[in-house]
Protein backbone atom coordinates (compact mmCIF):
# COMPACT_ATOMS: atom_id res chain seq x y z
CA UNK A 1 -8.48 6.44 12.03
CA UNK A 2 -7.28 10.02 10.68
CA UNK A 3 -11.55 10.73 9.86
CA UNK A 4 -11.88 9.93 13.71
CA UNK A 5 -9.05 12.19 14.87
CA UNK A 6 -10.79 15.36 12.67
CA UNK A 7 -14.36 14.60 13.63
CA UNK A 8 -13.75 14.29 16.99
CA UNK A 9 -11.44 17.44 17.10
CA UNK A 10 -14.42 19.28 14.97
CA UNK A 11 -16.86 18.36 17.57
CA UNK A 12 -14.91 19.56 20.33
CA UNK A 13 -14.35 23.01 19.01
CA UNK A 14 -17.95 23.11 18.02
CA UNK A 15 -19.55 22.43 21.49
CA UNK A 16 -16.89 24.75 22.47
CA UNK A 17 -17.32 27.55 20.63
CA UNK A 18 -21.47 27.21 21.36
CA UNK A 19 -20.70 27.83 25.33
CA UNK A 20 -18.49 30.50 24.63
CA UNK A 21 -21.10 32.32 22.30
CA UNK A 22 -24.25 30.99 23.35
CA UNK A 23 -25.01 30.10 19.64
CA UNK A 24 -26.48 26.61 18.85
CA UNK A 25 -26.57 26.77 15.46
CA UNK A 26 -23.04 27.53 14.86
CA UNK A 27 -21.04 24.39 13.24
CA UNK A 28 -17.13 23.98 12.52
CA UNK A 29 -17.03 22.07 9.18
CA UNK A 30 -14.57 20.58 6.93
CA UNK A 31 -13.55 21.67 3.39
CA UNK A 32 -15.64 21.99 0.14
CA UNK A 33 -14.73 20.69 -3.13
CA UNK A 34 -14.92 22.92 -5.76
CA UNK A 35 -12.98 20.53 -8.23
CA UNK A 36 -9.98 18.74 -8.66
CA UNK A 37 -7.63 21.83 -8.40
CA UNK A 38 -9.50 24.07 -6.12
CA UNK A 39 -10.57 24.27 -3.04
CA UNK A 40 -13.38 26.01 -1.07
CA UNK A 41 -14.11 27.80 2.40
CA UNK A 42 -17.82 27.80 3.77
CA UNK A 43 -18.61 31.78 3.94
CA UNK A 44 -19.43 32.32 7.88
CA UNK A 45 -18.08 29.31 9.85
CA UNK A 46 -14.48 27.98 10.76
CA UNK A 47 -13.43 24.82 8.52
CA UNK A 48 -11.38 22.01 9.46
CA UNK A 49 -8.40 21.06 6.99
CA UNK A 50 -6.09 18.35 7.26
CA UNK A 51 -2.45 20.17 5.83
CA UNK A 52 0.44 17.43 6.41
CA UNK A 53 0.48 13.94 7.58
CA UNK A 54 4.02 13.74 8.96
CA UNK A 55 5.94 10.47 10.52
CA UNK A 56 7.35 10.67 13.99
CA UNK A 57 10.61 8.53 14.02
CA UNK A 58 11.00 8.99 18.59
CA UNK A 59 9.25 5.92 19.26
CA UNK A 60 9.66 4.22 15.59
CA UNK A 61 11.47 0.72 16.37
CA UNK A 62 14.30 -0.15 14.42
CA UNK A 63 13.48 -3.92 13.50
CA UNK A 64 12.15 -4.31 10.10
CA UNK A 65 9.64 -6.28 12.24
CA UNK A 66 8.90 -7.17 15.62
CA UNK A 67 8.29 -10.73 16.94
CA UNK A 68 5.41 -11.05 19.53
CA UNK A 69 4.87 -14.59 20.47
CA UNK A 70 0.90 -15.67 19.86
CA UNK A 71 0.65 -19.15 20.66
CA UNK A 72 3.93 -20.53 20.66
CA UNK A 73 4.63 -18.90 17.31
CA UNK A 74 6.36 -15.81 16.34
CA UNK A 75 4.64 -14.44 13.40
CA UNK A 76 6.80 -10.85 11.48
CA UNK A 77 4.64 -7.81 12.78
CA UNK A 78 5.20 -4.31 11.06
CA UNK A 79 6.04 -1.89 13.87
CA UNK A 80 3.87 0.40 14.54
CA UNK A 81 3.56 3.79 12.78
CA UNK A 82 3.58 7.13 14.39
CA UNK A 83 1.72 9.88 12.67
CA UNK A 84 1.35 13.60 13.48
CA UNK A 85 -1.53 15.58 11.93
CA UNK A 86 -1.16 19.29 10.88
CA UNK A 87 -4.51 20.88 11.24
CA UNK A 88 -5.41 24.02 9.43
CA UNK A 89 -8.46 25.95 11.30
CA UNK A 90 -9.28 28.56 9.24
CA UNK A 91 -12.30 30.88 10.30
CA UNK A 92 -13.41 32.46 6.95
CA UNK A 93 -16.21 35.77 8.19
CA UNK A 94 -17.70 38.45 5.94
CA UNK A 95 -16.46 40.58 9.03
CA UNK A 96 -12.79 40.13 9.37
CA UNK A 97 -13.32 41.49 13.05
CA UNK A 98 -15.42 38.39 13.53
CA UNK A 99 -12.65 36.14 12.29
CA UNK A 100 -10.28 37.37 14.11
CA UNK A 101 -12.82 36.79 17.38
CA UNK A 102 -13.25 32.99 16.39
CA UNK A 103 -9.76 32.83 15.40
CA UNK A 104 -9.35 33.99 19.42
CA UNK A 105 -11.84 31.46 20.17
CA UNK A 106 -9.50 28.45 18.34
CA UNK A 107 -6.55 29.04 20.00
CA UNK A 108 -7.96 29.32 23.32
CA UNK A 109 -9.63 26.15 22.65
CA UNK A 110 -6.31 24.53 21.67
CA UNK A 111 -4.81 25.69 24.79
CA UNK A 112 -7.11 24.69 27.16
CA UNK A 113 -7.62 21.57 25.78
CA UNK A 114 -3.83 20.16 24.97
CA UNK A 115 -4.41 16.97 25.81
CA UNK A 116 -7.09 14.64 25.06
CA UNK A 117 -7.15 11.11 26.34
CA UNK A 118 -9.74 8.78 27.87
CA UNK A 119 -10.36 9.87 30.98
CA UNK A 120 -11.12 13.84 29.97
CA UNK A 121 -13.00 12.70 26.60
CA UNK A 122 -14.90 9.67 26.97
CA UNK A 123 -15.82 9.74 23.28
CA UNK A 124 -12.28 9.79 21.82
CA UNK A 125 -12.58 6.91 19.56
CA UNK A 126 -10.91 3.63 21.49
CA UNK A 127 -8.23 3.05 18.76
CA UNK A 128 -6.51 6.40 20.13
CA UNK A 129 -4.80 5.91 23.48
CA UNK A 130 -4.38 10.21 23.13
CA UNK A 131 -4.00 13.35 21.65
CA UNK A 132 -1.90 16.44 21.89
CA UNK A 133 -2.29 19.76 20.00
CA UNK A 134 0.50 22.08 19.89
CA UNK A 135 0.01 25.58 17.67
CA UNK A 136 2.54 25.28 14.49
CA UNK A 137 5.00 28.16 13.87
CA UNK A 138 5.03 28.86 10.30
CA UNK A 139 7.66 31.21 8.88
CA UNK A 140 5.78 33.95 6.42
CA UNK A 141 7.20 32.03 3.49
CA UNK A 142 5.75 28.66 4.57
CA UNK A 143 2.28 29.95 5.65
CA UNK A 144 2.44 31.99 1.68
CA UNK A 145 3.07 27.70 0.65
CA UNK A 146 0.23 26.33 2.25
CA UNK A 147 -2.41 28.75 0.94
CA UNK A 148 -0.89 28.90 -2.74
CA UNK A 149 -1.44 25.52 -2.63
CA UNK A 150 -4.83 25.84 -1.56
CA UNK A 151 -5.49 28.27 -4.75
CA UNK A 152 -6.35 30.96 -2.36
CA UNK A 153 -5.73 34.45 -0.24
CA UNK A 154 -4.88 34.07 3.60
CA UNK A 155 -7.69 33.86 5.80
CA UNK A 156 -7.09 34.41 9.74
CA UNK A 157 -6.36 30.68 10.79
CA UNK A 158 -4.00 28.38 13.08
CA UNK A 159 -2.83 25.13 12.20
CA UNK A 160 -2.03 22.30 15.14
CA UNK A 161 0.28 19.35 15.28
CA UNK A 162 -1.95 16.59 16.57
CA UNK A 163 0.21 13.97 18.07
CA UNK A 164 0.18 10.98 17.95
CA UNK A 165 -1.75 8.50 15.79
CA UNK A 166 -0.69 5.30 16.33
CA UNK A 167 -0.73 2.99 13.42
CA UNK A 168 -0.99 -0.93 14.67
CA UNK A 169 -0.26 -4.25 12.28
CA UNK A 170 -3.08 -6.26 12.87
CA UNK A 171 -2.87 -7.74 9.44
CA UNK A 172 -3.43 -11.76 9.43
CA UNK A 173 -2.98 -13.39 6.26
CA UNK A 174 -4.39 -16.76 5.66
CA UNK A 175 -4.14 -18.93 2.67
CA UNK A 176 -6.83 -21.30 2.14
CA UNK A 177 -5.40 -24.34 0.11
CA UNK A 178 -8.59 -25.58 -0.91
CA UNK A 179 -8.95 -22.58 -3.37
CA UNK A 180 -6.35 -20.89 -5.78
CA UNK A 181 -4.56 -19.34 -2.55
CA UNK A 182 -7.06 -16.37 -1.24
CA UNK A 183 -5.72 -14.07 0.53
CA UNK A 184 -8.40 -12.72 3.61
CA UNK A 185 -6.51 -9.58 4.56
CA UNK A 186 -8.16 -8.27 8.08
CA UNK A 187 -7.22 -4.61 8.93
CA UNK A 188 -7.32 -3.11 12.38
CA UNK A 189 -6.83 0.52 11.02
């Protein structure tokens, strides 16, 4: 579900940014790979970087599980998990003047578009009920964290708490006793 939350994000910012600049050809895109231990940002375009993937405990229930009756039985359910994403948009340009113009561009972008549900985005995936992006205040300290652990020098960027993934148990386990007891595992995720 997280790939759907970024792609959909990314393609959003992309049509986007080509009203705002008339440019077609112009594509938000997610990190490279160097290797293992390094990282890389595409010379000349704004990447997409998941940061954090942080639980929200607000609406976390309690129960170690929840009962929800399904035919006269009340099988354990996990209760549900609710993530936040931090979202790095970094816009990496030979011209830092031009960075700074599509870093402009991102934010305005965030702010105009806070909230994304079905109704304003028909093609939000339909595991998402929503989304809500709200611009991340990082002390100079923290934002010296996140790009030493990316192996690399600041670039002009914003990162976004997207709220709120919604994790569901809709694991069904069924045990077949004809065979050595397999185990079918279904995952709505």
């Amino acid at each position: 579900m997280i790939e759907h939350v970024l792609s959909f994000l990314k393609e959003q910012l992309n049509s986007y940014i080509r009203v705002k600049t008339g440019s077609q050809g112009f594509d938000v895109v997610f990190v490279q790979e160097r290797n293992q231990k390094e990282v890389s940002f595409q010379n000349d375009a704004i990447t997409a970087l998941l940061v954090n993937v942080e639980e929200d405990y607000t609406f976390r229930s309690g129960a170690a599980y929840e009962r929800i009756p399904n035919h006269g039985i009340n099988p354990p359910k996990n209760p549900n998990i609710y993530l936040n994403l931090y979202v790095l948009f970094a816009a990496n340009f030979t011209d830092y003047s031009q960075s700074l113009q599509f870093l402009s561009l991102i934010i305005k972008f965030c702010q105009s578009h806070r909230l994304f549900n079905h109704h304003s985005s028909p093609t939000l995936n339909s595991e998402i009920e929503k989304l809500t992006l709200e611009l991340v205040n990082l002390s100079f300290t923290e934002q010296r964290e996140v790009w030493a652990g990316l192996g690399m020098s600041y670039i002009p960027s914003a990162i976004y708490k997207v709220r709120m993934i919604v994790f569901t148990d809709a694991d069904t386990v069924e045990v077949d006793s004809d065979v050595n007891e397999k185990v079918f595992m279904t995952a709505n995720i």
